[in-house]
Protein backbone atom coordinates (compact mmCIF):
# COMPACT_ATOMS: atom_id res chain seq x y z
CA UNK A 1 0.00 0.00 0.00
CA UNK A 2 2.95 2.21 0.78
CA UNK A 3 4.41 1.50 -2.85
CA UNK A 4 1.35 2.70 -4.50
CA UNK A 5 1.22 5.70 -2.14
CA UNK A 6 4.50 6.91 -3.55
CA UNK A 7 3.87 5.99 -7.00
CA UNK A 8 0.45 8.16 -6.42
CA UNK A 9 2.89 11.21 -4.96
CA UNK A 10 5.42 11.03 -7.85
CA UNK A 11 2.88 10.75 -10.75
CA UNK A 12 1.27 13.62 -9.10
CA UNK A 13 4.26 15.51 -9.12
CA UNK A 14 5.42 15.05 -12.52
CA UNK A 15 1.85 15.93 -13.64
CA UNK A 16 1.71 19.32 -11.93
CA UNK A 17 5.31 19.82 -13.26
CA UNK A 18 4.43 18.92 -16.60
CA UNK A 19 1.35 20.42 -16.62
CA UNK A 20 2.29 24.01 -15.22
CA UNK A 21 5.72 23.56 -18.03
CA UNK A 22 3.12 22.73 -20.74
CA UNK A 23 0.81 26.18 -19.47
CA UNK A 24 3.72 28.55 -19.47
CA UNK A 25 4.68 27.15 -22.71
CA UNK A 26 1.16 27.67 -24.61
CA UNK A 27 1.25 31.12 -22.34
CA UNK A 28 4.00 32.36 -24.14
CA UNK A 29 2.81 31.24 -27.67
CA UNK A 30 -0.14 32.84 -27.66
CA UNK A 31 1.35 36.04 -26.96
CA UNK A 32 1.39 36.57 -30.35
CA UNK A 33 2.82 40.36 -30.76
CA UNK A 34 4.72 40.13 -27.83
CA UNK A 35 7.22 37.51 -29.56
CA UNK A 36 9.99 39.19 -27.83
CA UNK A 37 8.57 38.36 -25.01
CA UNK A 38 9.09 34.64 -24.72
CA UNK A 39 12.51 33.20 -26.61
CA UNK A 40 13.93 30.14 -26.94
CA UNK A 41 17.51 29.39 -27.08
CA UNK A 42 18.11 27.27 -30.72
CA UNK A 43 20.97 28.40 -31.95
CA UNK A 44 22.08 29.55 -28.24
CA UNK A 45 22.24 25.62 -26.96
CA UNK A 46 24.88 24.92 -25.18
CA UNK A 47 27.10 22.13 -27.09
CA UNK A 48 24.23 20.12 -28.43
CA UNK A 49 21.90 20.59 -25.52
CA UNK A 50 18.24 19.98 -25.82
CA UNK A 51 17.47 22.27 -23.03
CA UNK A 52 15.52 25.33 -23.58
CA UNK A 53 15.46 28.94 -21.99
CA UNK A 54 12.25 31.16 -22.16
CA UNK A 55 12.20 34.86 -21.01
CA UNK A 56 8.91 36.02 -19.57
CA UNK A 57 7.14 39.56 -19.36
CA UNK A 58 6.86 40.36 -15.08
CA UNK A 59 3.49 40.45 -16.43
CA UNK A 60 3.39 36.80 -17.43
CA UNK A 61 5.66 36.18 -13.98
CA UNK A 62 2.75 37.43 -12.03
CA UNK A 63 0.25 34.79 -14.19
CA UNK A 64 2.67 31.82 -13.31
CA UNK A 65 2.60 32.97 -9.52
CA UNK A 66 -1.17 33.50 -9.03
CA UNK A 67 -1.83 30.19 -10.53
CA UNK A 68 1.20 28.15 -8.27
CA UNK A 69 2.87 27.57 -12.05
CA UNK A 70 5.98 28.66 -10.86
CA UNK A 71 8.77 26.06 -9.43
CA UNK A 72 11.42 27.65 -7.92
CA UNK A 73 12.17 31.35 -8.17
CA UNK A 74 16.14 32.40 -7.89
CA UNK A 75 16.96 35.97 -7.20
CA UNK A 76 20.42 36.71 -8.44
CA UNK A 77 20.98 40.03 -6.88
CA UNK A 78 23.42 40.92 -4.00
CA UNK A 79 22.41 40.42 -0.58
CA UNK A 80 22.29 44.99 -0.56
CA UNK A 81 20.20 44.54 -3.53
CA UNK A 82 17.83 41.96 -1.96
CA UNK A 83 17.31 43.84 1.16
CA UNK A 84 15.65 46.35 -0.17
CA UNK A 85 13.09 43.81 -1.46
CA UNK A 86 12.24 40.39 -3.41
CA UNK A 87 9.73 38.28 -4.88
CA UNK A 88 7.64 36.74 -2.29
CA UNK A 89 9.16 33.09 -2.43
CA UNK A 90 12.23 33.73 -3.73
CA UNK A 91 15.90 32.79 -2.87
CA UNK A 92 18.75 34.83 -3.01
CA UNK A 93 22.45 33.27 -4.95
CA UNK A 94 24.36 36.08 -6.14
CA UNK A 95 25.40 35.48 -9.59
CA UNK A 96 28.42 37.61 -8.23
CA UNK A 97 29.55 35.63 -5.52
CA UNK A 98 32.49 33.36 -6.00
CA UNK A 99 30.15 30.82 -5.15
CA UNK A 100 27.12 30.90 -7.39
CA UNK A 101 28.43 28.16 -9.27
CA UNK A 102 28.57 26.20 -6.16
CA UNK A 103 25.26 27.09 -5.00
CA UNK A 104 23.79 26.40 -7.85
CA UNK A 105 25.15 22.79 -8.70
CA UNK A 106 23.81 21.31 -5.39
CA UNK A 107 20.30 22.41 -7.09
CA UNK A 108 18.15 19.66 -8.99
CA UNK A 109 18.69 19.81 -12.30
CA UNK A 110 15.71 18.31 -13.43
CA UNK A 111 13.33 21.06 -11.65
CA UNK A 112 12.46 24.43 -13.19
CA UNK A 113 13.85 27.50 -11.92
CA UNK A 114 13.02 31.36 -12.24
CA UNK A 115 15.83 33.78 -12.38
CA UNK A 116 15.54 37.36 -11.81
CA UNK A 117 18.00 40.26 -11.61
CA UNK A 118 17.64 43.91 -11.14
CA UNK A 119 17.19 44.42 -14.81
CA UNK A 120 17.77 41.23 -16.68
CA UNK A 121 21.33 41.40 -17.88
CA UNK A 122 22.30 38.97 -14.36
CA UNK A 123 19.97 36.95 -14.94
CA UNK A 124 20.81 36.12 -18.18
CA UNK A 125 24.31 35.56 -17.60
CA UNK A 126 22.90 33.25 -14.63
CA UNK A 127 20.95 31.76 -16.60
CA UNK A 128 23.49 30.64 -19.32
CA UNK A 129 25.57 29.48 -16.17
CA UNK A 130 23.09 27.11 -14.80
CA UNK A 131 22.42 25.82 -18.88
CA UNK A 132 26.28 24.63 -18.66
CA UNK A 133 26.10 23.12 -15.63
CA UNK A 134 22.97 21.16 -17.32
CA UNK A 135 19.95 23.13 -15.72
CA UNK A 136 16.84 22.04 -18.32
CA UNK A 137 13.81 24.13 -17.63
CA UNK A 138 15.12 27.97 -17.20
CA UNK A 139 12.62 30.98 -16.93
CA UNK A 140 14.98 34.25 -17.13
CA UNK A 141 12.43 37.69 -16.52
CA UNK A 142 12.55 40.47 -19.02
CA UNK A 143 13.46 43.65 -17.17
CA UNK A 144 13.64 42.21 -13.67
CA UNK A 145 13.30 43.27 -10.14
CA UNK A 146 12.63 46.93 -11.42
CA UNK A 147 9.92 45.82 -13.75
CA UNK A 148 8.23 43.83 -11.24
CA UNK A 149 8.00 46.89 -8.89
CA UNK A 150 6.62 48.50 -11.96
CA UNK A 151 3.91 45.92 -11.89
CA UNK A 152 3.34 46.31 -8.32
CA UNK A 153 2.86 50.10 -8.44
């Protein structure tokens, strides 16, 4: 009974993953004029890697967290930066840090992750960090932590 219990937990989990992966992916097509809103990374893969990287509006950000289709949210700002505020939820590894790359590699690869910077140029190098290290499912926000405040006005 136990066995079937945990199959029942993991099948659930992969379902809501897959599911919420699958939403933010049909989000993002159907922007239609906002196709610089949501990229992929073809030509950008990393040495033959099948992994993908989308950059989202904060607008489309706030969609993912009203409907729990967010994952894990990664806020690559300085500790200064993040004390003056964050996304409810998120953790702080400074992309700066001589240790992001060790923070980041005792992360699951196989989960998806939301990056954020103060403007988007961070997260983006972040981002390409974590795609060599063999990161899958990558979110990078357009604009960033000053956007989102934007949003929030």
């Amino acid at each position: 009974m136990l066995h079937i219990g945990l199959t029942f937990i993991c099948m659930k989990r992969f379902i809501t993953f897959s599911t919420g992966f699958i939403v933010i992916l049909l989000f993002a097509i159907s922007c239609g004029d906002q196709s610089q809103s949501v990229t992929t990374t073809g030509a950008g893969m990393v040495d033959g890697d099948s992994s993908a990287v989308y950059t989202v509006s904060v607008d489309e950000l706030k969609i993912m967290l009203d409907s729990s289709q967010t994952d894990i949210i990664i806020d690559v700002r300085t500790p200064e930066e993040t004390a003056e505020g964050m996304i409810k939820g998120a953790m702080q590894i400074d992309v700066r840090s001589n240790f992001f790359e060790n923070h980041i590699s005792a992360l699951d690869k196989e989960r998806s992750y939301v990056v954020y910077c103060r403007s988007g140029k961070r997260s983006s190098k972040a981002v390409e960090i974590m795609q060599k290290q063999g990161f899958t499912h990558l979110i990078n926000v357009e604009g960033g932590y000053l956007a989102w405040l934007e949003l929030e006005k």
